[in-house]
Protein backbone atom coordinates (compact mmCIF):
# COMPACT_ATOMS: atom_id res chain seq x y z
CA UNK A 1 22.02 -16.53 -6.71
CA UNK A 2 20.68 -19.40 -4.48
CA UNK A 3 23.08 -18.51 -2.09
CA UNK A 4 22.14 -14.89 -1.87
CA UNK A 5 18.37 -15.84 -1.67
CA UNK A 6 19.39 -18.06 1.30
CA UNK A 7 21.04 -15.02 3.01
CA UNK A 8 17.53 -12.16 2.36
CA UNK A 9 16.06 -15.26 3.89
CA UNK A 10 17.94 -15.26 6.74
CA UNK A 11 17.71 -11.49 7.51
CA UNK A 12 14.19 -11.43 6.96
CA UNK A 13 13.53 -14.09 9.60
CA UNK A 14 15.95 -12.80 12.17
CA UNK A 15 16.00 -8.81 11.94
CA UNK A 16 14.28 -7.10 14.77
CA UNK A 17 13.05 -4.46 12.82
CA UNK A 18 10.72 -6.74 10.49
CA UNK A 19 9.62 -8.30 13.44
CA UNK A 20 7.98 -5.75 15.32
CA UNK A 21 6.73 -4.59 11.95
CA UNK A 22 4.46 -7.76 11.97
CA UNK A 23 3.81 -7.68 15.48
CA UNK A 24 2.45 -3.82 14.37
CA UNK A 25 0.52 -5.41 11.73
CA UNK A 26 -1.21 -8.21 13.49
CA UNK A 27 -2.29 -5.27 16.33
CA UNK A 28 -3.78 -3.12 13.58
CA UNK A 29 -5.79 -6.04 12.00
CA UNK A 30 -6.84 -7.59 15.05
CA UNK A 31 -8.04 -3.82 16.32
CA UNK A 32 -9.29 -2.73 12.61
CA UNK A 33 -12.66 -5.25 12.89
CA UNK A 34 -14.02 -3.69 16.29
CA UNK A 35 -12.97 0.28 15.17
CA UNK A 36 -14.62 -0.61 11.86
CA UNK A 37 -17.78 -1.59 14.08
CA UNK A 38 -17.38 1.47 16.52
CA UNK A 39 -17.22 3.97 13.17
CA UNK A 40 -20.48 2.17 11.59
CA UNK A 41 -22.33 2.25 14.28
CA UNK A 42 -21.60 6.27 15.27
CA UNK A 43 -22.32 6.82 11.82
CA UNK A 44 -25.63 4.50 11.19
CA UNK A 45 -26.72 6.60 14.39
CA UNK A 46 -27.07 10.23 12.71
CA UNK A 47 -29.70 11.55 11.63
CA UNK A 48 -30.78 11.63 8.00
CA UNK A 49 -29.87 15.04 7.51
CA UNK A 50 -26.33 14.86 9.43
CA UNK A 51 -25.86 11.49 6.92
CA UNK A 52 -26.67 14.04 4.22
CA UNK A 53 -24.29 16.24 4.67
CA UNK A 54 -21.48 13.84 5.53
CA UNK A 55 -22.14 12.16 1.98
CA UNK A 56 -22.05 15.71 0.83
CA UNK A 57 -19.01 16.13 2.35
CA UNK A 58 -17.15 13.43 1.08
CA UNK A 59 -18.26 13.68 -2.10
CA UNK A 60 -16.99 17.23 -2.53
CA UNK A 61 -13.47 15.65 -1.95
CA UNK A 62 -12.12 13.57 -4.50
CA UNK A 63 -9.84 10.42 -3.49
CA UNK A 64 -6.98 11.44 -4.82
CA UNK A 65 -6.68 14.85 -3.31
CA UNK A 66 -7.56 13.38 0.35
CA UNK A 67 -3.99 13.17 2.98
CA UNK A 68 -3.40 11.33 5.45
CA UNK A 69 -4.33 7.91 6.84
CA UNK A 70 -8.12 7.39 7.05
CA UNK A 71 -10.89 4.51 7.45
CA UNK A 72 -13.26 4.72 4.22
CA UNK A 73 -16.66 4.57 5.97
CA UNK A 74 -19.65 4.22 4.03
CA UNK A 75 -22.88 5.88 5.87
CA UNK A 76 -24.81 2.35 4.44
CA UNK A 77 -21.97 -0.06 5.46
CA UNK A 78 -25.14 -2.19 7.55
CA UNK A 79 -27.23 -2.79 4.70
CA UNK A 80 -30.50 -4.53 5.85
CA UNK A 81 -29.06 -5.40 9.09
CA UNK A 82 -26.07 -7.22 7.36
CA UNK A 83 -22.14 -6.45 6.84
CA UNK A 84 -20.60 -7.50 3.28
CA UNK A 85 -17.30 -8.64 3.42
CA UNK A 86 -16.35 -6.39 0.50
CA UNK A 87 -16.83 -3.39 2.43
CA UNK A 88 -14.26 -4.77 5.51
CA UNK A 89 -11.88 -5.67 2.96
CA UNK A 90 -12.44 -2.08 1.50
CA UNK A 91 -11.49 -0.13 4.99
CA UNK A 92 -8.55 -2.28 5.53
CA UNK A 93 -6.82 -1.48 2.04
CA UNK A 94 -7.95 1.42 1.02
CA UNK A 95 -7.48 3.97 3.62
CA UNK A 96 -3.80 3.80 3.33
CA UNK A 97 -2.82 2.28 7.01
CA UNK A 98 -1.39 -0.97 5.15
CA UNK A 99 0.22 1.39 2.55
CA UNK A 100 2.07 3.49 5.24
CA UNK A 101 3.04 -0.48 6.74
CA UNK A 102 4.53 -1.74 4.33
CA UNK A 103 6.81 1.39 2.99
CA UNK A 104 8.24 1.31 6.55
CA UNK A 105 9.17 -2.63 6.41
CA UNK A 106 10.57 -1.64 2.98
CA UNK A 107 12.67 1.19 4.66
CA UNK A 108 13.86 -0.62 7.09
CA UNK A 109 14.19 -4.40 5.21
CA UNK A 110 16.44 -2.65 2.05
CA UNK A 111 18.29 -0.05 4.29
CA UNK A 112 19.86 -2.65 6.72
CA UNK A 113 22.32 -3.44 3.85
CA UNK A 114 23.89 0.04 3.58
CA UNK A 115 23.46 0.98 7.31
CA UNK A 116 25.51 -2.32 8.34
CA UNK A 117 27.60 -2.96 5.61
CA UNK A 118 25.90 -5.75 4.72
CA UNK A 119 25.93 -5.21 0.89
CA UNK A 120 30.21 -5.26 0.55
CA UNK A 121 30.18 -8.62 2.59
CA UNK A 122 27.53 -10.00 0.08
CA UNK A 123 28.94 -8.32 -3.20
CA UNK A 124 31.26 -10.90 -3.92
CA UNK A 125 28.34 -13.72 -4.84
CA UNK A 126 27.34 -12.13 -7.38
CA UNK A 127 28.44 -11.46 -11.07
CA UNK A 128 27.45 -8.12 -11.49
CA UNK A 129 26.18 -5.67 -8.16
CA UNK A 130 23.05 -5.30 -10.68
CA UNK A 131 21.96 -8.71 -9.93
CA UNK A 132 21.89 -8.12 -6.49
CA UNK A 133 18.82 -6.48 -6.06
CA UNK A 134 16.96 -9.50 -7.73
CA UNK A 135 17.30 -11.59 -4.36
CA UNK A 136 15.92 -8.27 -2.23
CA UNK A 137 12.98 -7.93 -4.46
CA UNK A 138 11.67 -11.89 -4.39
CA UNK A 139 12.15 -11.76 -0.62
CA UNK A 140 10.70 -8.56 -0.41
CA UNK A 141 7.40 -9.56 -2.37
CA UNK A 142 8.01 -12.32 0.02
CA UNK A 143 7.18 -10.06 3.09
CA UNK A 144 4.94 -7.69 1.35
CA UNK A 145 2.36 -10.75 0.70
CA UNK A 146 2.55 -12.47 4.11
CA UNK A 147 2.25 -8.91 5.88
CA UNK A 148 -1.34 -8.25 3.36
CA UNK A 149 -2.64 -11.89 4.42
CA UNK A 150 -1.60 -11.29 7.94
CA UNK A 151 -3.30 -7.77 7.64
CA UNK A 152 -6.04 -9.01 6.20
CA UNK A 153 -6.88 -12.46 8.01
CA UNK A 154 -6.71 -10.76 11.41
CA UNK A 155 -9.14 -7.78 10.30
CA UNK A 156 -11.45 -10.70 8.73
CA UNK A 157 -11.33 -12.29 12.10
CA UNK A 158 -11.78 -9.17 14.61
CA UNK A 159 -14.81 -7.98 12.25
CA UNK A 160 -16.05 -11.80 12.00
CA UNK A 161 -15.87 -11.01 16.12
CA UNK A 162 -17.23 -7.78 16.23
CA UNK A 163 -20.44 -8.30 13.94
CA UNK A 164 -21.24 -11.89 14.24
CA UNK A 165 -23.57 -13.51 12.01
CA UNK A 166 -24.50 -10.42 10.26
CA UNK A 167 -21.17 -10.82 8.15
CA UNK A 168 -21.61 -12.09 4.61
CA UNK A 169 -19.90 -12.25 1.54
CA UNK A 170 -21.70 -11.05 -1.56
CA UNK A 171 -19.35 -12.12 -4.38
CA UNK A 172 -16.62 -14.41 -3.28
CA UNK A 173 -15.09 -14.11 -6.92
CA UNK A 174 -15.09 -10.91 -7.61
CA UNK A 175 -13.33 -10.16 -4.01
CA UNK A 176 -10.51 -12.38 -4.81
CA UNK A 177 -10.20 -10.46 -7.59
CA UNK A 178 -10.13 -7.05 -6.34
CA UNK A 179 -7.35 -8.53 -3.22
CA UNK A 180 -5.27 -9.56 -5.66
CA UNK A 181 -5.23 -6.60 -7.72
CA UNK A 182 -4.34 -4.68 -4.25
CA UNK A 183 -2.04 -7.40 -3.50
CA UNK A 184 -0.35 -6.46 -6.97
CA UNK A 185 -0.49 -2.69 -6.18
CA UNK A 186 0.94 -2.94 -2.63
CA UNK A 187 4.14 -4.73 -4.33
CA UNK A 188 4.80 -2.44 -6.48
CA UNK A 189 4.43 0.38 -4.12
CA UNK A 190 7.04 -1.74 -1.88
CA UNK A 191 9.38 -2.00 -5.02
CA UNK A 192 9.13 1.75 -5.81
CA UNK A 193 10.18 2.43 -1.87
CA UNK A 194 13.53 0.02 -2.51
CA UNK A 195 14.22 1.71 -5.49
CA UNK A 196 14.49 5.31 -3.23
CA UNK A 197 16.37 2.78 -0.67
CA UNK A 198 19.01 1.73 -3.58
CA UNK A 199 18.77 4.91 -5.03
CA UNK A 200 19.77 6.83 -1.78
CA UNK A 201 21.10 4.66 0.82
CA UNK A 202 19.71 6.92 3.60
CA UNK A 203 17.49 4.97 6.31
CA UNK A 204 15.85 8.38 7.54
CA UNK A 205 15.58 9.30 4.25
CA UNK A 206 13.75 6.24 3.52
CA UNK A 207 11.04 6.26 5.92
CA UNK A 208 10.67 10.01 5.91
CA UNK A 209 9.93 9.30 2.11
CA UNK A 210 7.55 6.08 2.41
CA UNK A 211 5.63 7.75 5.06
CA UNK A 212 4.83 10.86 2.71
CA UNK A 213 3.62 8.92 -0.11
CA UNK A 214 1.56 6.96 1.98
CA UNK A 215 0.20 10.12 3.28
CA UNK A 216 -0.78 11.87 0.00
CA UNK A 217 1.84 14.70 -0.61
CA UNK A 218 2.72 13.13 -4.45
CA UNK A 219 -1.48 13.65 -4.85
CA UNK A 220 -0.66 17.24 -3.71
CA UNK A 221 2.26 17.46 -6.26
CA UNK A 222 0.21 16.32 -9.04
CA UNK A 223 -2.50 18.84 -8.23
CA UNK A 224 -0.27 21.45 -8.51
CA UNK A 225 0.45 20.48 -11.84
CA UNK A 226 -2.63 20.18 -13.22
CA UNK A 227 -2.77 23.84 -11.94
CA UNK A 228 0.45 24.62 -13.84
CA UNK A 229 -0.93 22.79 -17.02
CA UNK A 230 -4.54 24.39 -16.52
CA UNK A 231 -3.96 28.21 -16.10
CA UNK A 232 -0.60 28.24 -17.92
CA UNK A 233 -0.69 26.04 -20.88
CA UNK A 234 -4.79 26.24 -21.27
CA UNK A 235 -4.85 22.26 -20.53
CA UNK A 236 -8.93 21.84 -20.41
CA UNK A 237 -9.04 19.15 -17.70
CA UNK A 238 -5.51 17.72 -16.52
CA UNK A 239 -5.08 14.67 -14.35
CA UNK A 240 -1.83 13.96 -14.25
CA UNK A 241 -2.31 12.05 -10.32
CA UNK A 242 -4.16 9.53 -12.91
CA UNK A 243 -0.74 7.83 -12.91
CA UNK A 244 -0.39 7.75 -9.00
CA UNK A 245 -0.06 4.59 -7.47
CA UNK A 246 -1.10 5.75 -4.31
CA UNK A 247 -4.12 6.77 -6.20
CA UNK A 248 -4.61 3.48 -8.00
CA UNK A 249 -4.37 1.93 -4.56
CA UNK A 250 -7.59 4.28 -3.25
CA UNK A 251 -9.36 4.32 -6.21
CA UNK A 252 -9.31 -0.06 -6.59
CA UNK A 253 -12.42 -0.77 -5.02
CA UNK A 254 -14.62 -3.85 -4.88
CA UNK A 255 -17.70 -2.29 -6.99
CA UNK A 256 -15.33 -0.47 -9.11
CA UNK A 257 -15.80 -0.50 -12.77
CA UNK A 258 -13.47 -2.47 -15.20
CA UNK A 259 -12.17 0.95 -16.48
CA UNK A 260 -10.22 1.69 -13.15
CA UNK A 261 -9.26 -1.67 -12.66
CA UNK A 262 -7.72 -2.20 -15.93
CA UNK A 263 -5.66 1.05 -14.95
CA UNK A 264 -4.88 -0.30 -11.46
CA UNK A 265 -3.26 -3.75 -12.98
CA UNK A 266 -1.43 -1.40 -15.90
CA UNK A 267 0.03 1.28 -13.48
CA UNK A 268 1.01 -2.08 -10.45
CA UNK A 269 2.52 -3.91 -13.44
CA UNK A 270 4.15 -0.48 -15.09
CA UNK A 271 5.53 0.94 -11.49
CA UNK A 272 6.19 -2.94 -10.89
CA UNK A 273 8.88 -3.54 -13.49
CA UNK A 274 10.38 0.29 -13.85
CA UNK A 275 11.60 -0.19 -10.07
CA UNK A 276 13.08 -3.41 -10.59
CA UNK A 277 14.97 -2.45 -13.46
CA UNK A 278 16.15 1.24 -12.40
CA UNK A 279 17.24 -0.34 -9.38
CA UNK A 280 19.33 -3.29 -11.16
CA UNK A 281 20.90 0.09 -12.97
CA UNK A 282 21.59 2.27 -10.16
CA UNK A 283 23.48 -0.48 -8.42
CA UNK A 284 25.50 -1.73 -11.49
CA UNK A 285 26.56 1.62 -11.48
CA UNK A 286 27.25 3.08 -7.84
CA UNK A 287 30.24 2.06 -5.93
CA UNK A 288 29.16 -0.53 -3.39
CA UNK A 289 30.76 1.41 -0.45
């Protein structure tokens, strides 16, 4: 097992691929601070009624039904002249642009094994091809966490750059609290990519598929359901995208209540463990080749 920790190790450190992934990151992050700055200050300059309706606007679309990759800007984001930290942290992990980061690094981390053959070299080190996925997962959380505090210390630093003194932070405790819970989600969202990436085996496959549910199409898919469950089987209210963790991951906020945060740690841990262990099965049982 040591040996085939050793040898993710090694591929992490030395594969192209993950490399320019970071590089991507770092260029997002140190670029997120000043766009962040550029977006509050177009939208602290509308007028009251053009705020109005944008709030209006927004409001009328629910989270979970939104595509794409967006910047959550709040119309109030300088309050008295100041910028919380909470609400940088907010834009960086909630509009999905980390999301959509990390399912590509997934893609292209887990893939290299089946696209190079890498997987019937490393086969024989292990008692069971199950227990080969064990190794991919802790150096894949690995990744996962250095790419969100790579993320997240650059966009800390360009907005630190871009607003100065007027950045604060309100709660120190409770934003620890609410990056680790997206720290938490973000790893099992990479977990749930591998899984499609054991499950598979198809690199374009892969990214074509981590790219969608970074975009939103699963919400999509769940609101059609809840159309299904509504108009066919009389279901009052259905919210089936409740179980989304592409949801969870919009929905975790800093000044969210403990209700959606308890859900957020339940479906990270939930989506967390299912991947590791359906993966563990699907390899036990597919030929290696």
């Amino acid at each position: 097992m040591f040996n085939l920790i050793k040898s993710e190790c090694y591929k992490a450190l030395h594969l192209r691929s993950v490399r320019v992934m970071f590089l991507i990151v770092l260029v997002f992050g140190l670029s997120s601070g000043f766009l962040l700055k550029t977006a509050a200050t177009m939208t602290d300059s509308l007028s009251a009624e053009d705020a109005a309706q944008l709030a209006e606007n927004l409001e009328g679309m629910p989270a979970e039904i939104r595509m794409g990759i967006y910047t959550p800007i709040d119309s109030s984001l300088l309050k008295d002249g100041a910028v919380n930290l909470w609400d940088v942290a907010s834009s960086d992990l909630n509009g999905g642009t980390l999301q959509l980061l990390v399912a590509i690094l997934t893609a292209l981390f887990v893939s290299v094994d089946f696209t190079y053959g890498f997987i019937e070299n490393i086969a024989g080190h292990a008692q069971g091809k199950g227990k080969l996925v064990i190794p991919k997962f802790l150096v894949l959380t690995a990744l996962v966490a250095v790419m969100f505090l790579l993320y997240l210390g650059t966009g800390f630093l360009s907005a630190r750059i871009a607003f100065g003194d007027i950045l604060y932070v309100s709660d120190s405790t409770g934003l620890a609290r609410y990056l680790g819970l997206q720290l938490l989600l973000h790893i099992a969202f990479a977990f749930v990519i591998a899984f499609l990436c054991f499950a598979v085996r198809s690199l374009p496959f892969d990214v074509a598929a981590g790219v969608l549910l970074s975009s939103g199409i699963v919400a999509m898919a769940f609101r059609v359901v809840d159309l299904i469950a509504k108009h066919v089987f009389g279901v009052a209210q259905p919210d089936t995208g409740v179980i989304s963790i592409s949801r969870a991951i919009s929905e975790v906020m800093p000044a969210a209540n403990d209700a959606i945060l308890r859900r957020g740690l339940i479906i990270g841990c939930v989506y967390l463990a299912a991947a590791v262990l359906l993966s563990c099965v699907v390899m036990q049982r597919r030929d290696i080749a």
